[in-house]
PDB file of N, CA and C in Angstrom:
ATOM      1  N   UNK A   1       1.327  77.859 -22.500  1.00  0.00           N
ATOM      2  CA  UNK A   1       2.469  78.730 -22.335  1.00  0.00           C
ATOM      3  C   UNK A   1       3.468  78.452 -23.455  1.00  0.00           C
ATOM      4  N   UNK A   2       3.800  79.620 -23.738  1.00  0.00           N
ATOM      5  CA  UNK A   2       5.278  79.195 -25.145  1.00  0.00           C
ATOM      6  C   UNK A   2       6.310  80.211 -24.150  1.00  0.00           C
ATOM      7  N   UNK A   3       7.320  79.909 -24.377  1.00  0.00           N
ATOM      8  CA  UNK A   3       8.990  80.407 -24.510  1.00  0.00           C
ATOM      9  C   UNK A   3       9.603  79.958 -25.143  1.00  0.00           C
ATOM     10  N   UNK A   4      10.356  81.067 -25.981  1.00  0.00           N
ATOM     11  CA  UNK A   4      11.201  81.311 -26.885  1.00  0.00           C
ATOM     12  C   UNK A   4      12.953  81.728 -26.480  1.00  0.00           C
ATOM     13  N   UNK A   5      13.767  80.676 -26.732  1.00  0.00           N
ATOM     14  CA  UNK A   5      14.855  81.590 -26.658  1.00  0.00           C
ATOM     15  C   UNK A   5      15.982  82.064 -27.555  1.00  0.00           C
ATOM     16  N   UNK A   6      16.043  83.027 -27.524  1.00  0.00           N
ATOM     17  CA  UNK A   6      17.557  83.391 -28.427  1.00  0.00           C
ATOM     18  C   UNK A   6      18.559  84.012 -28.175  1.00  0.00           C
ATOM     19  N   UNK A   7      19.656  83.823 -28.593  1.00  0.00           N
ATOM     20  CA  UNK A   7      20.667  84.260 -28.660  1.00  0.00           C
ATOM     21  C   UNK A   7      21.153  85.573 -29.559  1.00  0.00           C
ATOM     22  N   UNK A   8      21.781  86.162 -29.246  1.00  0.00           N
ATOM     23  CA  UNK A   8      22.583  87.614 -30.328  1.00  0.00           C
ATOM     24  C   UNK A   8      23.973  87.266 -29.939  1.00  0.00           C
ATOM     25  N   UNK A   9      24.385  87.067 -31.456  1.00  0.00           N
ATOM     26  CA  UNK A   9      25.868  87.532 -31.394  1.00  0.00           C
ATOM     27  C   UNK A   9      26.333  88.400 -32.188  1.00  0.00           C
ATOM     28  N   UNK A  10      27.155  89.226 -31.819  1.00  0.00           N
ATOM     29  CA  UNK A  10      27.853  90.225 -32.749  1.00  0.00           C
ATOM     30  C   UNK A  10      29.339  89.875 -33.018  1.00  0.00           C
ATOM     31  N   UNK A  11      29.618  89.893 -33.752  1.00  0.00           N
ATOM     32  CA  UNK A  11      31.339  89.467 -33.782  1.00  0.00           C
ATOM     33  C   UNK A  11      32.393  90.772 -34.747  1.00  0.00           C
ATOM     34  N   UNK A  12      32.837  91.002 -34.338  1.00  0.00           N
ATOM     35  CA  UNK A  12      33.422  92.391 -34.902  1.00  0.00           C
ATOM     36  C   UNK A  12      35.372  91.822 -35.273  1.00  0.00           C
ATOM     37  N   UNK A  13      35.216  91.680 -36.340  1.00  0.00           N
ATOM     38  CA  UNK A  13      36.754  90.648 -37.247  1.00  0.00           C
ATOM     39  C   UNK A  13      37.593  92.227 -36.530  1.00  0.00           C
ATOM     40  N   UNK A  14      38.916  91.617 -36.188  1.00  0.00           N
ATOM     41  CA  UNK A  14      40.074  93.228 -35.891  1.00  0.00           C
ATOM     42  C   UNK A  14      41.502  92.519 -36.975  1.00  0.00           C
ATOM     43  N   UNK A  15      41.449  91.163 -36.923  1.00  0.00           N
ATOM     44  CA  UNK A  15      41.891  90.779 -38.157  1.00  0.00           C
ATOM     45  C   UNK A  15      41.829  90.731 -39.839  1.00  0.00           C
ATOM     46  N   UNK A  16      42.586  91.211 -40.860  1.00  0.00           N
ATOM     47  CA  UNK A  16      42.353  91.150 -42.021  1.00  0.00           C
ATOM     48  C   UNK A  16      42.149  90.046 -42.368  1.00  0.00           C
ATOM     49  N   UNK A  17      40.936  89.365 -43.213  1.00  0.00           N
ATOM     50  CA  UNK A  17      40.250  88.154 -43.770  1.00  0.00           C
ATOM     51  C   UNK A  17      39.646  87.452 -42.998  1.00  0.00           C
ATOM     52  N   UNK A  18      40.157  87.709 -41.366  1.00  0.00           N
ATOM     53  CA  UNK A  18      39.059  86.765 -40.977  1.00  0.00           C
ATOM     54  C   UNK A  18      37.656  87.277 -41.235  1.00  0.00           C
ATOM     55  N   UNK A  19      36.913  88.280 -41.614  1.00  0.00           N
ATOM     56  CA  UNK A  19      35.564  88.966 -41.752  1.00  0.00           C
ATOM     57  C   UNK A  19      35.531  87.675 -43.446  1.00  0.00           C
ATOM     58  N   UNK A  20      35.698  87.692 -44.151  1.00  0.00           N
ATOM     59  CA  UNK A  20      35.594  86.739 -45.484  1.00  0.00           C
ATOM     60  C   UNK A  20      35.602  85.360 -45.004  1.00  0.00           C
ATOM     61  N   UNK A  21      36.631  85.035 -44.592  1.00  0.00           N
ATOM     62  CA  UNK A  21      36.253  83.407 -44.226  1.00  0.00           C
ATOM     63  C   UNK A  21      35.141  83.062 -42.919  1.00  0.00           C
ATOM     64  N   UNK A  22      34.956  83.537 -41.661  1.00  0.00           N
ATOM     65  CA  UNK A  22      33.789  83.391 -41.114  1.00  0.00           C
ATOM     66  C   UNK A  22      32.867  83.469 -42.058  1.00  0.00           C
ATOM     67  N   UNK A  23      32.228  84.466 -42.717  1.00  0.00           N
ATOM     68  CA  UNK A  23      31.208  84.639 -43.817  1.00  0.00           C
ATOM     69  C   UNK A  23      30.796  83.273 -44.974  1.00  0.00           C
ATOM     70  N   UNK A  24      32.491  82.857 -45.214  1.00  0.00           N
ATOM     71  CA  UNK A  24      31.966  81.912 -46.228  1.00  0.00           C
ATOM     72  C   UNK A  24      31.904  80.334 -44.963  1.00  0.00           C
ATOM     73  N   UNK A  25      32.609  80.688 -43.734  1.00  0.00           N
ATOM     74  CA  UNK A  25      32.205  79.239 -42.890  1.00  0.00           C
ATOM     75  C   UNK A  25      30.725  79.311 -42.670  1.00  0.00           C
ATOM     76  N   UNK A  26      29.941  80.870 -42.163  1.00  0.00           N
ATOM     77  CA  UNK A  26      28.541  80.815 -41.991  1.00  0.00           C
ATOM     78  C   UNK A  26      27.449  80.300 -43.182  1.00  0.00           C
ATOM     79  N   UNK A  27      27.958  80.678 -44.256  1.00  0.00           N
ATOM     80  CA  UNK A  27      27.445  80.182 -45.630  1.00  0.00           C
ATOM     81  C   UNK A  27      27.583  78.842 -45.547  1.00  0.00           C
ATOM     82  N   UNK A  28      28.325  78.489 -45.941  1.00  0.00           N
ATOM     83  CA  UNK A  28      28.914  76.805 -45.898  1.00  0.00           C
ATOM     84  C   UNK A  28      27.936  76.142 -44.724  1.00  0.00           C
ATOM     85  N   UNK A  29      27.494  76.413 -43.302  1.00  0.00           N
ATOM     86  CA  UNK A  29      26.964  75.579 -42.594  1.00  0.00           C
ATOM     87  C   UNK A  29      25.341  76.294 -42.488  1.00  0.00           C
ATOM     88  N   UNK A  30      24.958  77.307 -43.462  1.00  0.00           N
ATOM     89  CA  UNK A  30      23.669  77.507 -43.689  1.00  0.00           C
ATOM     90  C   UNK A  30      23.198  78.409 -42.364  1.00  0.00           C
ATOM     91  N   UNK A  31      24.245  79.172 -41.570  1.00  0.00           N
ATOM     92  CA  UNK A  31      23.628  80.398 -40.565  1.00  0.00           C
ATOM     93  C   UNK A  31      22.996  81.766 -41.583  1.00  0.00           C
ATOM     94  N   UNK A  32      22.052  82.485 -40.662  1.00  0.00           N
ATOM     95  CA  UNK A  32      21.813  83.199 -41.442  1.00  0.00           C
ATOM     96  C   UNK A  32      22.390  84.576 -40.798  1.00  0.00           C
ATOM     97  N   UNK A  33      22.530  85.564 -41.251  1.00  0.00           N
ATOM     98  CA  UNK A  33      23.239  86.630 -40.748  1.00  0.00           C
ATOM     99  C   UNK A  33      23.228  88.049 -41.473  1.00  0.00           C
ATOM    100  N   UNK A  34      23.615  89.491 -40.868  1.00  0.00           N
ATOM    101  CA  UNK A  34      23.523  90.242 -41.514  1.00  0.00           C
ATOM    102  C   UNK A  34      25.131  90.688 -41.279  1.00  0.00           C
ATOM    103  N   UNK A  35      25.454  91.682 -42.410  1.00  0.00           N
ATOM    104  CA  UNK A  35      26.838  91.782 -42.386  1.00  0.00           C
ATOM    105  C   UNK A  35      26.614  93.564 -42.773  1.00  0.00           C
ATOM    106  N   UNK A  36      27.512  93.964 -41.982  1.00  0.00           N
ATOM    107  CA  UNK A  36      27.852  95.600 -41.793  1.00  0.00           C
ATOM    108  C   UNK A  36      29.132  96.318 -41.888  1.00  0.00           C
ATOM    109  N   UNK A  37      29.623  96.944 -42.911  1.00  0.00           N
ATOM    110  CA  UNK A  37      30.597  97.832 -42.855  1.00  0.00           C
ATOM    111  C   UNK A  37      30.677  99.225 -42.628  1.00  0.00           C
ATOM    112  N   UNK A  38      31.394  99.844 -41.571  1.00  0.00           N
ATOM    113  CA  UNK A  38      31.064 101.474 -41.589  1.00  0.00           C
ATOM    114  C   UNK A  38      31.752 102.002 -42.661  1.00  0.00           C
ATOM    115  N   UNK A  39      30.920 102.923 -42.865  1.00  0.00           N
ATOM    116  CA  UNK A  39      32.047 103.767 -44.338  1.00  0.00           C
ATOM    117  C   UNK A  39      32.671 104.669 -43.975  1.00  0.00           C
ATOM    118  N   UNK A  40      32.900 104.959 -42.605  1.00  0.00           N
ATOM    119  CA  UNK A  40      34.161 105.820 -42.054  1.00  0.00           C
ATOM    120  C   UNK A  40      35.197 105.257 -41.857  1.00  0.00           C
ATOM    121  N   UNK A  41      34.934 104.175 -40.623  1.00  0.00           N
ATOM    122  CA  UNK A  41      36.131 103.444 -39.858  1.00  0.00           C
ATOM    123  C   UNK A  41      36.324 102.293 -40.884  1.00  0.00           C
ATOM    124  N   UNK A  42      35.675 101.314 -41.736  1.00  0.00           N
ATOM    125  CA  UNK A  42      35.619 100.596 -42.161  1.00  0.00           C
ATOM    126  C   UNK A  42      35.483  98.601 -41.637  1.00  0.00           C
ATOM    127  N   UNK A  43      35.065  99.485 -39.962  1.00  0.00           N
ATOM    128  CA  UNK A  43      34.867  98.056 -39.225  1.00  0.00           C
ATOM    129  C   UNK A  43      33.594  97.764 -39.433  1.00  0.00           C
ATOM    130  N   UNK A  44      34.127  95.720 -39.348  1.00  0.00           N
ATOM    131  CA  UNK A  44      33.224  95.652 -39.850  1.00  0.00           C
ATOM    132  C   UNK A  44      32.143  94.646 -38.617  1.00  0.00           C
ATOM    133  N   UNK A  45      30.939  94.465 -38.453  1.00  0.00           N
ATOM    134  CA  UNK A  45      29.916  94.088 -37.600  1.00  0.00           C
ATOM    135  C   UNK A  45      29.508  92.914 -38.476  1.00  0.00           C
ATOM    136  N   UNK A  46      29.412  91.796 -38.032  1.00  0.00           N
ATOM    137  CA  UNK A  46      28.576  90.169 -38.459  1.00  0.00           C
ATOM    138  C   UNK A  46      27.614  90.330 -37.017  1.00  0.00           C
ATOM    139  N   UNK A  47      26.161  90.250 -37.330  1.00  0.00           N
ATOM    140  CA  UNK A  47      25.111  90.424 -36.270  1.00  0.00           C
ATOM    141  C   UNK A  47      24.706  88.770 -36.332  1.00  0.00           C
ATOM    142  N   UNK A  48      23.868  87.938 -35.484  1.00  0.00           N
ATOM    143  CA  UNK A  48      23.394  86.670 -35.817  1.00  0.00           C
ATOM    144  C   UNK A  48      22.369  86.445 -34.839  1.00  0.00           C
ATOM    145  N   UNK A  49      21.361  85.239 -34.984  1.00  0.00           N
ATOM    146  CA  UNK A  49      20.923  85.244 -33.497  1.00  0.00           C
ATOM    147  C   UNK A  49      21.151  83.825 -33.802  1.00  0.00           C
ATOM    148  N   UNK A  50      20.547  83.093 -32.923  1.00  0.00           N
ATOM    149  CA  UNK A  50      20.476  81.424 -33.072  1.00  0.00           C
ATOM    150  C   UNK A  50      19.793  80.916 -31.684  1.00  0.00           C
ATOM    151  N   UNK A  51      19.694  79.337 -31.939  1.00  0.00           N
ATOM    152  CA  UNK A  51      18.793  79.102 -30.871  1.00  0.00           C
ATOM    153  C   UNK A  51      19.307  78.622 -29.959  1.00  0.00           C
ATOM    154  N   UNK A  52      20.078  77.892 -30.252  1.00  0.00           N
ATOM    155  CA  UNK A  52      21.096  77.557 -29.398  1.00  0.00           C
ATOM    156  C   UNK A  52      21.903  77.715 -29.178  1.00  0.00           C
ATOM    157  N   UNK A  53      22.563  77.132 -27.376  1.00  0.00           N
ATOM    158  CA  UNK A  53      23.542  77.837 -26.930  1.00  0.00           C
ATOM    159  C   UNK A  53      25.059  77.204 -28.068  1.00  0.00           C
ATOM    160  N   UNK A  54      24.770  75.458 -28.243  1.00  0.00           N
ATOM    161  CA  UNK A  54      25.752  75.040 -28.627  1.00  0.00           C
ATOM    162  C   UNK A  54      26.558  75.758 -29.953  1.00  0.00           C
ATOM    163  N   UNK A  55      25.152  75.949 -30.919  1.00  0.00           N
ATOM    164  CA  UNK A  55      25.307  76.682 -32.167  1.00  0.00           C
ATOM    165  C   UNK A  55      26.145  77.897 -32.068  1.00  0.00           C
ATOM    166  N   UNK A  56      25.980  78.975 -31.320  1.00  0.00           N
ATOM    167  CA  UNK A  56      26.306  80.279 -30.649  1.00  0.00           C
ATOM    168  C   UNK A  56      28.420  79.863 -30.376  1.00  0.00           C
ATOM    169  N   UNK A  57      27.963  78.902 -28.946  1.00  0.00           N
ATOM    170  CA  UNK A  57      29.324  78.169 -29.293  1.00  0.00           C
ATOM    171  C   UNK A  57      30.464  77.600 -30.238  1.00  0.00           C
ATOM    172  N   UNK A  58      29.707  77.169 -31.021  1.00  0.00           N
ATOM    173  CA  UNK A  58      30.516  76.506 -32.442  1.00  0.00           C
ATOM    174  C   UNK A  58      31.152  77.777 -33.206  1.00  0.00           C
ATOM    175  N   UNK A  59      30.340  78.436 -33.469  1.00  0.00           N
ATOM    176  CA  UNK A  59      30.384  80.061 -34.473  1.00  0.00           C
ATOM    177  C   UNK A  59      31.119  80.881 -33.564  1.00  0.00           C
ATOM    178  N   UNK A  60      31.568  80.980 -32.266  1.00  0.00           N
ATOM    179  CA  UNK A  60      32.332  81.742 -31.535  1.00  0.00           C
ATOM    180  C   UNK A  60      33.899  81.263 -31.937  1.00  0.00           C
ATOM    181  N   UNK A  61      33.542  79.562 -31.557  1.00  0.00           N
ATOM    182  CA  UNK A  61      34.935  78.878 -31.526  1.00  0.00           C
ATOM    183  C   UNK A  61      35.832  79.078 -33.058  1.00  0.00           C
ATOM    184  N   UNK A  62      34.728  79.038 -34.190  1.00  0.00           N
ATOM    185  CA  UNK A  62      35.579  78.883 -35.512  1.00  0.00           C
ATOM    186  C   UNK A  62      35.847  80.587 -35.631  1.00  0.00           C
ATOM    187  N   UNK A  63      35.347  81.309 -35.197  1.00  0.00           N
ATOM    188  CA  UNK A  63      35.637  82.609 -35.299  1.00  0.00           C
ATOM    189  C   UNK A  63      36.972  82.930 -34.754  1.00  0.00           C
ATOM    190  N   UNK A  64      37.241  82.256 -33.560  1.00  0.00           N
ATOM    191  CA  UNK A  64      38.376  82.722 -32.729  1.00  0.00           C
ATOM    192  C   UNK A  64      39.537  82.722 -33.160  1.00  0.00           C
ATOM    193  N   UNK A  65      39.065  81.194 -33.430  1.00  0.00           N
ATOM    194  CA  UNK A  65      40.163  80.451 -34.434  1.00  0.00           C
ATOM    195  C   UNK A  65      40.800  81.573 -35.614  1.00  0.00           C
ATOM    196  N   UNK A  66      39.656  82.251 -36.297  1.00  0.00           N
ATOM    197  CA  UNK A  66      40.395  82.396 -37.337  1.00  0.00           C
ATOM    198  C   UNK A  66      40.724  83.587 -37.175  1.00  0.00           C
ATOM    199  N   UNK A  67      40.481  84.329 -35.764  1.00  0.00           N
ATOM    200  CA  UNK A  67      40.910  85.808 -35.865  1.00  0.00           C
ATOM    201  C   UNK A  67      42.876  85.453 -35.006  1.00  0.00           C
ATOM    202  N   UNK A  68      43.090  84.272 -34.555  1.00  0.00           N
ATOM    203  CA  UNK A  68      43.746  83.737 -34.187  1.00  0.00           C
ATOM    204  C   UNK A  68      45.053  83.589 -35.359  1.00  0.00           C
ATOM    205  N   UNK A  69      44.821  82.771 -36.066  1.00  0.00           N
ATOM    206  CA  UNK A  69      45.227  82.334 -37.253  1.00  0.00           C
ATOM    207  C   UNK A  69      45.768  83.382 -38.394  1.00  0.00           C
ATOM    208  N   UNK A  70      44.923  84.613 -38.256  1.00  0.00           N
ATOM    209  CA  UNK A  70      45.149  85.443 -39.099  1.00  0.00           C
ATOM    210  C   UNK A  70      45.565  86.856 -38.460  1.00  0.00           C
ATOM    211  N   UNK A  71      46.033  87.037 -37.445  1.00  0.00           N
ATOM    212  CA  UNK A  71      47.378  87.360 -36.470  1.00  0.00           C
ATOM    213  C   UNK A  71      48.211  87.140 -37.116  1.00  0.00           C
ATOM    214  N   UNK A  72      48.444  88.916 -37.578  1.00  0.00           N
ATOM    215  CA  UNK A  72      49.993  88.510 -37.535  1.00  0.00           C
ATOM    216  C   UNK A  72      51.244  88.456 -36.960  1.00  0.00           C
ATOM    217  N   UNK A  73      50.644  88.660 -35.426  1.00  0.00           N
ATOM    218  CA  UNK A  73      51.627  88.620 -34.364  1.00  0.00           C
ATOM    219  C   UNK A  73      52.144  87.316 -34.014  1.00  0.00           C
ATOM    220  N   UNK A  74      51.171  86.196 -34.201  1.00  0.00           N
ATOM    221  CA  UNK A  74      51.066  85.152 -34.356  1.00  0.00           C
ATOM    222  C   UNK A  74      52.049  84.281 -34.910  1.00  0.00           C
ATOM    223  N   UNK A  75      52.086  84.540 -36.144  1.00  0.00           N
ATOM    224  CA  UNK A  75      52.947  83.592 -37.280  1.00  0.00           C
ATOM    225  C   UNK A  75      54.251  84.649 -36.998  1.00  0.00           C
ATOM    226  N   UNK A  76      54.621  85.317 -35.882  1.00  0.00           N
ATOM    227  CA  UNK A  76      55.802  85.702 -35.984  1.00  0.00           C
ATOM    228  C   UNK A  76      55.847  85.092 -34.675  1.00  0.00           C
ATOM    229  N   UNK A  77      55.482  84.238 -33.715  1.00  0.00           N
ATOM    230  CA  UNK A  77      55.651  83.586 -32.837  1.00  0.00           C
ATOM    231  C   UNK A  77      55.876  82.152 -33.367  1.00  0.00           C
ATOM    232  N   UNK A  78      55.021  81.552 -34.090  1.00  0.00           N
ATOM    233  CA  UNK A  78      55.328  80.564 -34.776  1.00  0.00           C
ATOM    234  C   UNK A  78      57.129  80.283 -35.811  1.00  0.00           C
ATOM    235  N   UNK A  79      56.850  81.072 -36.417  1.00  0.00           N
ATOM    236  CA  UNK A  79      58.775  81.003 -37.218  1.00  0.00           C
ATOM    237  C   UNK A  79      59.820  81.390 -35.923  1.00  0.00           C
ATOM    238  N   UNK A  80      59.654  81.385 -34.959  1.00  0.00           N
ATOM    239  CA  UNK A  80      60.754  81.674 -33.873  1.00  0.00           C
ATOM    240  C   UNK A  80      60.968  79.951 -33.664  1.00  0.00           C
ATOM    241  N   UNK A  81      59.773  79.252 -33.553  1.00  0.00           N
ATOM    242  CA  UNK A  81      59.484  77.943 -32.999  1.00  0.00           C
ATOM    243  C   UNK A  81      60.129  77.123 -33.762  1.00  0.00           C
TER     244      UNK A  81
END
């Protein structure tokens, strides 16, 4: 008997740059991935699979982060502080 499992993630950036820096964090730690821009709307789609759950995890978390980070609703919560 074999089983196989995988994962799909899609991650869709609504932040400006975070779509560039995920890309160069996925580069940097050697994921492999396909990358999609519509030429209407101009959103953009990062597709992936992986094998693991932890992996899946990690690439969610630095993603969040940086759609987080690059808010700019954000850093106008921050300079109040």
């Amino acid at each position: 008997m074999s089983v196989e499992k995988k994962l799909k993630g899609k991650f869709k950036p609504k932040q400006s740059g975070t779509a560039k820096e995920f890309v160069m964090y996925l580069i940097g730690n050697g994921y492999s991935f396909s990358y999609k821009e519509n030429d209407k709307t101009g959103d953009i789609t990062i597709d992936m699979s992986f094998e693991y759950d932890a992996l899946f995890d990690d690439a969610k978390k630095a993603f969040d982060s940086m759609e987080e980070k690059n808010n700019p609703q954000m850093s106008i919560f921050e300079e109040e502080n």
